[in-house]
PDB file of N, CA and C in Angstrom:
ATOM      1  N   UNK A   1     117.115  89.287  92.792  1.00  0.00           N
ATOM      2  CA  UNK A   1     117.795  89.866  93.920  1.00  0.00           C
ATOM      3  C   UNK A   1     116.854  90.808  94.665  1.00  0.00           C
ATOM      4  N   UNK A   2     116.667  90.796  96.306  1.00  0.00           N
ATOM      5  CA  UNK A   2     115.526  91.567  96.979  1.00  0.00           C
ATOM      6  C   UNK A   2     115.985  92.447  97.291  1.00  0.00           C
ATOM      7  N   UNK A   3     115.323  93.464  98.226  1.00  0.00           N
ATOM      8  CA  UNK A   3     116.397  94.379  99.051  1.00  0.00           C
ATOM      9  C   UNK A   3     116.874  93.090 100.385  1.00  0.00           C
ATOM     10  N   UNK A   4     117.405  94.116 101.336  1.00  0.00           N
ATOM     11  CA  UNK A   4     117.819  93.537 102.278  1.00  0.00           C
ATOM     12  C   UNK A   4     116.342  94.279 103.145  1.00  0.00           C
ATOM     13  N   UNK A   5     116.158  93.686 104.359  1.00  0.00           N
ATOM     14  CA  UNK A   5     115.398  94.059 105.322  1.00  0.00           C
ATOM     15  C   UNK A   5     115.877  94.976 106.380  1.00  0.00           C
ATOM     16  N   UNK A   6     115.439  96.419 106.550  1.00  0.00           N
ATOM     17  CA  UNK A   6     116.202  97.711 107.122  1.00  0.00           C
ATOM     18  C   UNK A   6     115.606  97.006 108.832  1.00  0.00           C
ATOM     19  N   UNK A   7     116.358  96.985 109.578  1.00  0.00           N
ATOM     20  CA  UNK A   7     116.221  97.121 110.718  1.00  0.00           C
ATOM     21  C   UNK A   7     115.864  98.231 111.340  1.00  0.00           C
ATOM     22  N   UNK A   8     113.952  98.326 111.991  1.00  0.00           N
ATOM     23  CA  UNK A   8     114.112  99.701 112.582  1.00  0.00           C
ATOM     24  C   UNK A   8     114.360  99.873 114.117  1.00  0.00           C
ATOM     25  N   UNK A   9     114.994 100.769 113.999  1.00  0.00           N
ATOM     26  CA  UNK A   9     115.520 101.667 115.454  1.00  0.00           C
ATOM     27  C   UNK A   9     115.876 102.786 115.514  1.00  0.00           C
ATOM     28  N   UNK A  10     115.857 103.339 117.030  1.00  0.00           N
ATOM     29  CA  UNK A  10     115.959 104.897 116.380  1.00  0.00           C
ATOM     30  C   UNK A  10     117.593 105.392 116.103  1.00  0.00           C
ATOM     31  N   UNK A  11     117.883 105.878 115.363  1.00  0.00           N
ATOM     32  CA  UNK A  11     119.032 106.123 114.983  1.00  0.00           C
ATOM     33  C   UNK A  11     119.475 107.527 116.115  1.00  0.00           C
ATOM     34  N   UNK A  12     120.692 106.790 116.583  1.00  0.00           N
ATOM     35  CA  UNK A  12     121.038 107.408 117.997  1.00  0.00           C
ATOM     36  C   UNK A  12     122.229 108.682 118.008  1.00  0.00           C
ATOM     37  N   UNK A  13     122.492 108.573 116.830  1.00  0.00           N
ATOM     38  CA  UNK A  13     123.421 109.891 116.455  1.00  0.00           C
ATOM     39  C   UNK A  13     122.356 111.236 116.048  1.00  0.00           C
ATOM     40  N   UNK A  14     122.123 112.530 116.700  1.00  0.00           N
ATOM     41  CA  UNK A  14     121.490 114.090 116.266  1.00  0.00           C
ATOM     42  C   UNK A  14     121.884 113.803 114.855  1.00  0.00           C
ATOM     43  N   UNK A  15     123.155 114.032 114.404  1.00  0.00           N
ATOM     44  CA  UNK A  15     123.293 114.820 113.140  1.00  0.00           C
ATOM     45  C   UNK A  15     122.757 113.587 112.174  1.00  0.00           C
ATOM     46  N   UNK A  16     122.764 112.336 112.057  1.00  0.00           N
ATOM     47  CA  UNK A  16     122.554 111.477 111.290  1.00  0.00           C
ATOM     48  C   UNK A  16     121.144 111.008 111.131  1.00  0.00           C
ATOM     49  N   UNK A  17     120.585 111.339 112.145  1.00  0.00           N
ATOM     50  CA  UNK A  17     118.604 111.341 112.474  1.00  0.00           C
ATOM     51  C   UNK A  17     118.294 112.440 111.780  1.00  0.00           C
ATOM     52  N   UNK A  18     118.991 113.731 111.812  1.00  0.00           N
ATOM     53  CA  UNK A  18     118.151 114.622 111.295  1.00  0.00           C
ATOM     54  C   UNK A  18     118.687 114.962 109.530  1.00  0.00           C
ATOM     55  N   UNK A  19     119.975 114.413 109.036  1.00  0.00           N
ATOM     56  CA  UNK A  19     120.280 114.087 107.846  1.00  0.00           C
ATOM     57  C   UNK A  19     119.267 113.171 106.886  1.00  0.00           C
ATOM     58  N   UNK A  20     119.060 111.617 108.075  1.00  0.00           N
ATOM     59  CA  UNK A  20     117.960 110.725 107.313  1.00  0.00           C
ATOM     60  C   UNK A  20     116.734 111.328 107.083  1.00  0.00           C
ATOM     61  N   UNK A  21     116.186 112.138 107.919  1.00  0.00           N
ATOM     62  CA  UNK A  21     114.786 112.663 108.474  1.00  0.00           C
ATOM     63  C   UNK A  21     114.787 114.008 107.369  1.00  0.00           C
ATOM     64  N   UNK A  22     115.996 114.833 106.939  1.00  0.00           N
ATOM     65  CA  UNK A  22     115.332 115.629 105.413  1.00  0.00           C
ATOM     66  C   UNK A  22     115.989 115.105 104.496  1.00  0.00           C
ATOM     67  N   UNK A  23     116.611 113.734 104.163  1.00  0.00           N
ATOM     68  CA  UNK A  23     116.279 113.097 102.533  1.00  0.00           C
ATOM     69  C   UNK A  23     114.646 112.751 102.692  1.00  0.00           C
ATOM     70  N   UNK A  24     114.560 111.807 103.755  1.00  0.00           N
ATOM     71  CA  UNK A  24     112.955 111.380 103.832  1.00  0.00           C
ATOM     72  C   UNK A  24     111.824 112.214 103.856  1.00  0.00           C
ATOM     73  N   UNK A  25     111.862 113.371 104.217  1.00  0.00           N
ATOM     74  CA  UNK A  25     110.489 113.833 104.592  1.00  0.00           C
ATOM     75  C   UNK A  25     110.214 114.539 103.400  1.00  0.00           C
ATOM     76  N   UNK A  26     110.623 114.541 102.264  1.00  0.00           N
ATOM     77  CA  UNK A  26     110.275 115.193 100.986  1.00  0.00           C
ATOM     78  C   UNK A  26     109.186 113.979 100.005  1.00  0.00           C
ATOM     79  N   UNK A  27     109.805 113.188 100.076  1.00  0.00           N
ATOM     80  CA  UNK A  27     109.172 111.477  99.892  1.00  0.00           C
ATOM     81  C   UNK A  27     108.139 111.088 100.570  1.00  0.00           C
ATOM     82  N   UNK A  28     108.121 111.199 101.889  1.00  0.00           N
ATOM     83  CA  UNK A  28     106.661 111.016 102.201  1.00  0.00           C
ATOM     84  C   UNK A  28     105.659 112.268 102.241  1.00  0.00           C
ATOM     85  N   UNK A  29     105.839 113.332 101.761  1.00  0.00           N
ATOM     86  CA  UNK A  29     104.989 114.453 101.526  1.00  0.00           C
ATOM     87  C   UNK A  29     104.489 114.042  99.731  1.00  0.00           C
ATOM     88  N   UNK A  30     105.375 113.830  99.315  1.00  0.00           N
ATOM     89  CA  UNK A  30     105.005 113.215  97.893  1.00  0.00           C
ATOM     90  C   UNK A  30     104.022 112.198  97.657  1.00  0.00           C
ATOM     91  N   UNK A  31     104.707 111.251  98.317  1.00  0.00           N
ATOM     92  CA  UNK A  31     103.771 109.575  99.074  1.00  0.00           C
ATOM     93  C   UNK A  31     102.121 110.501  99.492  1.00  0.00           C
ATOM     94  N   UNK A  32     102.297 110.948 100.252  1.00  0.00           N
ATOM     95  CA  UNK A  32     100.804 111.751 100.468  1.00  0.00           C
ATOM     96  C   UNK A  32      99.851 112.570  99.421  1.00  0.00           C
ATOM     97  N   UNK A  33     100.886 113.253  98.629  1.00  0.00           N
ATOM     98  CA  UNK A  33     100.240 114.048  97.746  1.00  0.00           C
ATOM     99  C   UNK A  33      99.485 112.683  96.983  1.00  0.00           C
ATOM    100  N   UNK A  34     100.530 111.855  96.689  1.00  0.00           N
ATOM    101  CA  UNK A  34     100.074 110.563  95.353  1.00  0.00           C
ATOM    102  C   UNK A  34      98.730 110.152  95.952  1.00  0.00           C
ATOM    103  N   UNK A  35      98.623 109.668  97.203  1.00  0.00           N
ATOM    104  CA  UNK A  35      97.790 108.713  97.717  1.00  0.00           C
ATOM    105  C   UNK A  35      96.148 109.934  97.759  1.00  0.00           C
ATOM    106  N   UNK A  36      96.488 111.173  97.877  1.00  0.00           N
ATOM    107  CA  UNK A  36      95.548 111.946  98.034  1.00  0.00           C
ATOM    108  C   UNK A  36      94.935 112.155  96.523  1.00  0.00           C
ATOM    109  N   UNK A  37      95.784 111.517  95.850  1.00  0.00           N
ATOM    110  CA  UNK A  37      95.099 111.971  93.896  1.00  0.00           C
ATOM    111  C   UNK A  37      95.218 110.849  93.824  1.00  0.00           C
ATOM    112  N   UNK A  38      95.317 109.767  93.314  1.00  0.00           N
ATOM    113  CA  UNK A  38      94.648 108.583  93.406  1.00  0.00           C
ATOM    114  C   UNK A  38      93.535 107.974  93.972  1.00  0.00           C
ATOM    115  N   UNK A  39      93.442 108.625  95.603  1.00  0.00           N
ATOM    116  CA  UNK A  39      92.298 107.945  96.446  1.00  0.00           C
ATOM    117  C   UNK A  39      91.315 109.099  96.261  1.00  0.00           C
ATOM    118  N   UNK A  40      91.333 109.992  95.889  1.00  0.00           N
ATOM    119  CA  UNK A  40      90.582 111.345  96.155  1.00  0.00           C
ATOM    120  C   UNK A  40      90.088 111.453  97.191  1.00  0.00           C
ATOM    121  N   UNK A  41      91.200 111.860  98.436  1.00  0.00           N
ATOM    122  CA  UNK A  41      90.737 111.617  99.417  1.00  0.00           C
ATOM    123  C   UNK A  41      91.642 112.864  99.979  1.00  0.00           C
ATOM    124  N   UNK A  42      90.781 113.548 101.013  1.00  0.00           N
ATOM    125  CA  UNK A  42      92.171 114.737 102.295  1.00  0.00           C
ATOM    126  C   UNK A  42      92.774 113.900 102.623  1.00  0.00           C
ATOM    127  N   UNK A  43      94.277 114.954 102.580  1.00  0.00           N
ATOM    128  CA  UNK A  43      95.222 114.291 103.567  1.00  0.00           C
ATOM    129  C   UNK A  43      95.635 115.453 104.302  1.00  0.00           C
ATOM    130  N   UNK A  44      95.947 115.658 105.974  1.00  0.00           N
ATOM    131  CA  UNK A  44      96.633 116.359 106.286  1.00  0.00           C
ATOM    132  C   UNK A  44      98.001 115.688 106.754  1.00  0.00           C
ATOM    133  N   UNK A  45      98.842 116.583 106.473  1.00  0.00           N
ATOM    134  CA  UNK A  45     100.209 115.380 107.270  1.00  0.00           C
ATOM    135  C   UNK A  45     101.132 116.616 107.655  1.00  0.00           C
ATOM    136  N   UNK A  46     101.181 116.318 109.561  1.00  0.00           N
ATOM    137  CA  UNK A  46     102.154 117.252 110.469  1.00  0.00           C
ATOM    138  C   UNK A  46     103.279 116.436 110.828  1.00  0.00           C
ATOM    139  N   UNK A  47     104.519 116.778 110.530  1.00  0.00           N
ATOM    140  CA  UNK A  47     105.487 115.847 111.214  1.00  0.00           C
ATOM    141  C   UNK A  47     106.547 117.240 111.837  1.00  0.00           C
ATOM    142  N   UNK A  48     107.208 116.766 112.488  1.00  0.00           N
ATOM    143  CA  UNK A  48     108.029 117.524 113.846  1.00  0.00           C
ATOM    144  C   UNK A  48     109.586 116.750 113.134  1.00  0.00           C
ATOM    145  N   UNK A  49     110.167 117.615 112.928  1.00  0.00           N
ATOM    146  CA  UNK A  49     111.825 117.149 112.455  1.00  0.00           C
ATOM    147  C   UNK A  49     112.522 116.703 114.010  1.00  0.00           C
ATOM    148  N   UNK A  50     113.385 116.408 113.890  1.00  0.00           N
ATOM    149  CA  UNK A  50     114.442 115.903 115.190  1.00  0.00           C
ATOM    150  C   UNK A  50     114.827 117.879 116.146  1.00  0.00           C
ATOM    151  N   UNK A  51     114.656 118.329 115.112  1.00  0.00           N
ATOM    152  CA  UNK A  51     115.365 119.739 115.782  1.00  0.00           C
ATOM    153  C   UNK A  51     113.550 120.436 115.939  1.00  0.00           C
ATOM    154  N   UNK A  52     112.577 120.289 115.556  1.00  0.00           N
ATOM    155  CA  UNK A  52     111.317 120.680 116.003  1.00  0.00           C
ATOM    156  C   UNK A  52     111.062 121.647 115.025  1.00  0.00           C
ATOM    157  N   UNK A  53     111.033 121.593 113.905  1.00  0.00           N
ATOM    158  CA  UNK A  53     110.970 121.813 113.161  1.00  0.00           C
ATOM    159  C   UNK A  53     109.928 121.308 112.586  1.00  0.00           C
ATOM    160  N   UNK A  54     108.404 122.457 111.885  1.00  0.00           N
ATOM    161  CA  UNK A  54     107.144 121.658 111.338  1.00  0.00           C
ATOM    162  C   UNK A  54     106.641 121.341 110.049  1.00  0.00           C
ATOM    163  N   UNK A  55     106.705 120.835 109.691  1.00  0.00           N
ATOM    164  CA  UNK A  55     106.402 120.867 108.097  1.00  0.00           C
ATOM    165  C   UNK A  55     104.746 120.014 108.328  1.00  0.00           C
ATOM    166  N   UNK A  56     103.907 120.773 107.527  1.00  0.00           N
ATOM    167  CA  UNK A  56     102.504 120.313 107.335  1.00  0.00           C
ATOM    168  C   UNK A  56     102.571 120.353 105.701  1.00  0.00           C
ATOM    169  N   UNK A  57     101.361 119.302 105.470  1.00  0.00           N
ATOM    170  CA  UNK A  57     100.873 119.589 104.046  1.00  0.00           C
ATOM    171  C   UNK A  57      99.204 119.188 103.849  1.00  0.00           C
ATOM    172  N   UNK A  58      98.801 119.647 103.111  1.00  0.00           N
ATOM    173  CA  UNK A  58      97.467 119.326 103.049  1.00  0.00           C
ATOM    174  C   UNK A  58      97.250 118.927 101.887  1.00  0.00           C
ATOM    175  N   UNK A  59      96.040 118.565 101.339  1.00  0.00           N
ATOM    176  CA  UNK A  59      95.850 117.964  99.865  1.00  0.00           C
ATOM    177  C   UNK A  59      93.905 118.659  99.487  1.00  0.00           C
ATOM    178  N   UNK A  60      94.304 119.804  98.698  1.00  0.00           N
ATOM    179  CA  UNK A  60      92.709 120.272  98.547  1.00  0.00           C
ATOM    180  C   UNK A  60      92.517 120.868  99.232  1.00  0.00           C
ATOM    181  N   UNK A  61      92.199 120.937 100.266  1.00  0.00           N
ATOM    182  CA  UNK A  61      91.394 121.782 102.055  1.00  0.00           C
ATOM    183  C   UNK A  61      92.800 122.190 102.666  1.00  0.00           C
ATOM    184  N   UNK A  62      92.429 123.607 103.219  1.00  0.00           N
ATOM    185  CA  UNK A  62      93.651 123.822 103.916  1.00  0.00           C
ATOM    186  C   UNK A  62      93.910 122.399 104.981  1.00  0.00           C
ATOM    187  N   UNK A  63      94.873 122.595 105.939  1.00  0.00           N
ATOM    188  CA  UNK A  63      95.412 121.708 106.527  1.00  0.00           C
ATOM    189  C   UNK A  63      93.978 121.843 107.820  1.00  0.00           C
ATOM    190  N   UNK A  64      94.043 123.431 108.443  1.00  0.00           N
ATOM    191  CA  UNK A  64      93.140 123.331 109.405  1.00  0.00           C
ATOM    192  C   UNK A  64      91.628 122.952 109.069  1.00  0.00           C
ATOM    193  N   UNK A  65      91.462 123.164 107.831  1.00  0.00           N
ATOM    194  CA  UNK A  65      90.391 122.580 107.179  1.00  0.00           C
ATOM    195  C   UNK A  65      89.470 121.043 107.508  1.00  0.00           C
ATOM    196  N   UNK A  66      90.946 120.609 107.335  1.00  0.00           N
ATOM    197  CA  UNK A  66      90.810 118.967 107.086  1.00  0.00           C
ATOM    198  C   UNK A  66      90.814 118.601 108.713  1.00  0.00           C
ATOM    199  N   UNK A  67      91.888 119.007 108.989  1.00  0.00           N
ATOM    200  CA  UNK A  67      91.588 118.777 110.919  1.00  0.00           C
ATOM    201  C   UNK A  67      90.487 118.798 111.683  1.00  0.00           C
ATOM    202  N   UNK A  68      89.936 120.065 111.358  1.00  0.00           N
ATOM    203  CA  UNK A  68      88.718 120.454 112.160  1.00  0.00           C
ATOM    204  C   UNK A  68      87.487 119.310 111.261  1.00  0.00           C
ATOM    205  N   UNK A  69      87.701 119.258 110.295  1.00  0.00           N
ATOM    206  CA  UNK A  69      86.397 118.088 110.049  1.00  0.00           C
ATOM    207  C   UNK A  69      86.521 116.701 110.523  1.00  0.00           C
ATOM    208  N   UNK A  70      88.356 116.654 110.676  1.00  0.00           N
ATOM    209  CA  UNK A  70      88.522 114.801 111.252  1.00  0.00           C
ATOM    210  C   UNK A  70      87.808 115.409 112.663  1.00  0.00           C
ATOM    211  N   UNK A  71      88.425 116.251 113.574  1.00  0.00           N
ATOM    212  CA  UNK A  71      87.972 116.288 115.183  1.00  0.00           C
ATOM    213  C   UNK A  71      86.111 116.183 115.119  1.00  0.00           C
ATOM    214  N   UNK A  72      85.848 116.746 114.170  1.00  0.00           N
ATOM    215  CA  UNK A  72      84.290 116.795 114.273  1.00  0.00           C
ATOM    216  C   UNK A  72      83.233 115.241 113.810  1.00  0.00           C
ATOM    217  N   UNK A  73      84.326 114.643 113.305  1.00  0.00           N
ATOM    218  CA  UNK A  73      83.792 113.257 113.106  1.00  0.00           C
ATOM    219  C   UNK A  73      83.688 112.758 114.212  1.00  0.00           C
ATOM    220  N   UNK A  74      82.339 112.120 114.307  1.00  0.00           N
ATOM    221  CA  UNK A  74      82.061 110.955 115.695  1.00  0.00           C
ATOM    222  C   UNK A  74      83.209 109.608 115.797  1.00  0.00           C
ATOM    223  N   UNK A  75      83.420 109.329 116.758  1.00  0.00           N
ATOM    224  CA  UNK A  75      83.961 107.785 117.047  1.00  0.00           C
ATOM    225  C   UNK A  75      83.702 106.618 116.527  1.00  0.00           C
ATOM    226  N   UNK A  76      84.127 105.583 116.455  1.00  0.00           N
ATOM    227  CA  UNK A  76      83.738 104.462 115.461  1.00  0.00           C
ATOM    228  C   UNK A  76      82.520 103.949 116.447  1.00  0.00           C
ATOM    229  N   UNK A  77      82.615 104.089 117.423  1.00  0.00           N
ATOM    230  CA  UNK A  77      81.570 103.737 118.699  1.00  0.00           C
ATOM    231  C   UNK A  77      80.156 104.881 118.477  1.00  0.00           C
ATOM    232  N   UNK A  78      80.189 105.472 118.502  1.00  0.00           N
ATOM    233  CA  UNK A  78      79.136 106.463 117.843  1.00  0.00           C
ATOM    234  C   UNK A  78      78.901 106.314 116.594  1.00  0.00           C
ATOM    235  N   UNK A  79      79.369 106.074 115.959  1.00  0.00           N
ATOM    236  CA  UNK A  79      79.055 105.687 114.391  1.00  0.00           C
ATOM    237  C   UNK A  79      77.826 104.566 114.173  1.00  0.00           C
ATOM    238  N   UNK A  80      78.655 103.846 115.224  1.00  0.00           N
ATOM    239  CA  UNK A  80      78.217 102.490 115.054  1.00  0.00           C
ATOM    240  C   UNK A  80      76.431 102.759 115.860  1.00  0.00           C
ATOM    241  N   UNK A  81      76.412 103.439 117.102  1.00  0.00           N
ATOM    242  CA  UNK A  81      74.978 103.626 117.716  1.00  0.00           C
ATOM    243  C   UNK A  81      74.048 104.412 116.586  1.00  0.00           C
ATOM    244  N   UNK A  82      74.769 105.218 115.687  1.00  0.00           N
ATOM    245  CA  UNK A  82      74.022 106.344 114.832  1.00  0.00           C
ATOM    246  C   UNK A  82      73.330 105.644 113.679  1.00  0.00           C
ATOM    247  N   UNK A  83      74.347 104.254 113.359  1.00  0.00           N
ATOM    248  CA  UNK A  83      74.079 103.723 112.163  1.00  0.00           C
ATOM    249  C   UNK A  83      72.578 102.758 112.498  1.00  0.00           C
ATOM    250  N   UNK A  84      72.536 102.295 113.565  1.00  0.00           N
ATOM    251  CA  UNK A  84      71.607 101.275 114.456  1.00  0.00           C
ATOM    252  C   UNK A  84      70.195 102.319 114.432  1.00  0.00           C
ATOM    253  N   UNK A  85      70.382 103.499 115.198  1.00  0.00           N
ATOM    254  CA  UNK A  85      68.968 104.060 115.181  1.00  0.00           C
ATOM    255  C   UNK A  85      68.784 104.539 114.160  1.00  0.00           C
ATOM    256  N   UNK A  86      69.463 104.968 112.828  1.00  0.00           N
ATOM    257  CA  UNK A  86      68.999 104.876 111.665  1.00  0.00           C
ATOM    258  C   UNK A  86      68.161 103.895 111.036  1.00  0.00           C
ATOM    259  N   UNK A  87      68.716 102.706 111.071  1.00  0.00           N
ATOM    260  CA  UNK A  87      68.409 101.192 110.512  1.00  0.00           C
ATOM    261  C   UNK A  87      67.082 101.418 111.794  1.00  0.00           C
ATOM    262  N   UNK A  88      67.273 101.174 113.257  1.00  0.00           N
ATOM    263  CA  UNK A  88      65.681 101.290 113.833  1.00  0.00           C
ATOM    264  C   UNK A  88      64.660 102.108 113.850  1.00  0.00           C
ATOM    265  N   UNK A  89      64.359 103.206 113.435  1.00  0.00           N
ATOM    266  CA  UNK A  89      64.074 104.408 112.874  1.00  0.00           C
ATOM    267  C   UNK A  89      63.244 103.897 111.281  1.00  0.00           C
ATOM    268  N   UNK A  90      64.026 103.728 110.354  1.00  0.00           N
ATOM    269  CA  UNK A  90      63.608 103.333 109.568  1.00  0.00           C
ATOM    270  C   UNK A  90      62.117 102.052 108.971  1.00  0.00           C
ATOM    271  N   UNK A  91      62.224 101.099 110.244  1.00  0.00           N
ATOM    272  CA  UNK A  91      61.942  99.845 110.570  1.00  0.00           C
ATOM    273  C   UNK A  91      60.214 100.181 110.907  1.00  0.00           C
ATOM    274  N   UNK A  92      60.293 101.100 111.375  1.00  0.00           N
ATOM    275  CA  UNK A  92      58.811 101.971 112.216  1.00  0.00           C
ATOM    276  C   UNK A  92      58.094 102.451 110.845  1.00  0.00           C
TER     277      UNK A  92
END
């Protein structure tokens, strides 16, 4: 026996969005913690409740920690030119 398949949409009732939205958001802060000790990897995770409300979590590094090193990472497009004059650089 499977589950059934949840149809998503946004759930159009306030009080029932923001009922689903704190059983759930304890579960995927968990989901994050797991994936951050398993993968040994940062996680920061910001989510905004229906009423605006913030809950962050971080894993290891504060939250602004981890932010400021994703913003400071180059682009996959820069990555990719950095990785090239390395490899041509090398070649010499």
């Amino acid at each position: 026996m499977g589950r059934n398949k949840v149809v998503m949409k946004k759930i159009e009732d306030p009080v029932s969005r923001q009922q689903f939205y704190s059983k759930r958001k304890d579960s995927i802060v968990k989901k994050s913690n797991e994936l951050g000790v398993l993968c040994d990897t940062d996680i920061a995770l910001l989510m905004f409740s229906p009423t605006d409300q913030v809950t962050s979590y971080s894993s290891g590094e504060s939250f602004e920690d981890i932010m400021i090193n994703a913003m400071n990472q180059p682009d996959e497009l820069n990555r990719r030119l950095i990785r090239r004059s390395l490899i041509s650089s090398n070649k010499h």
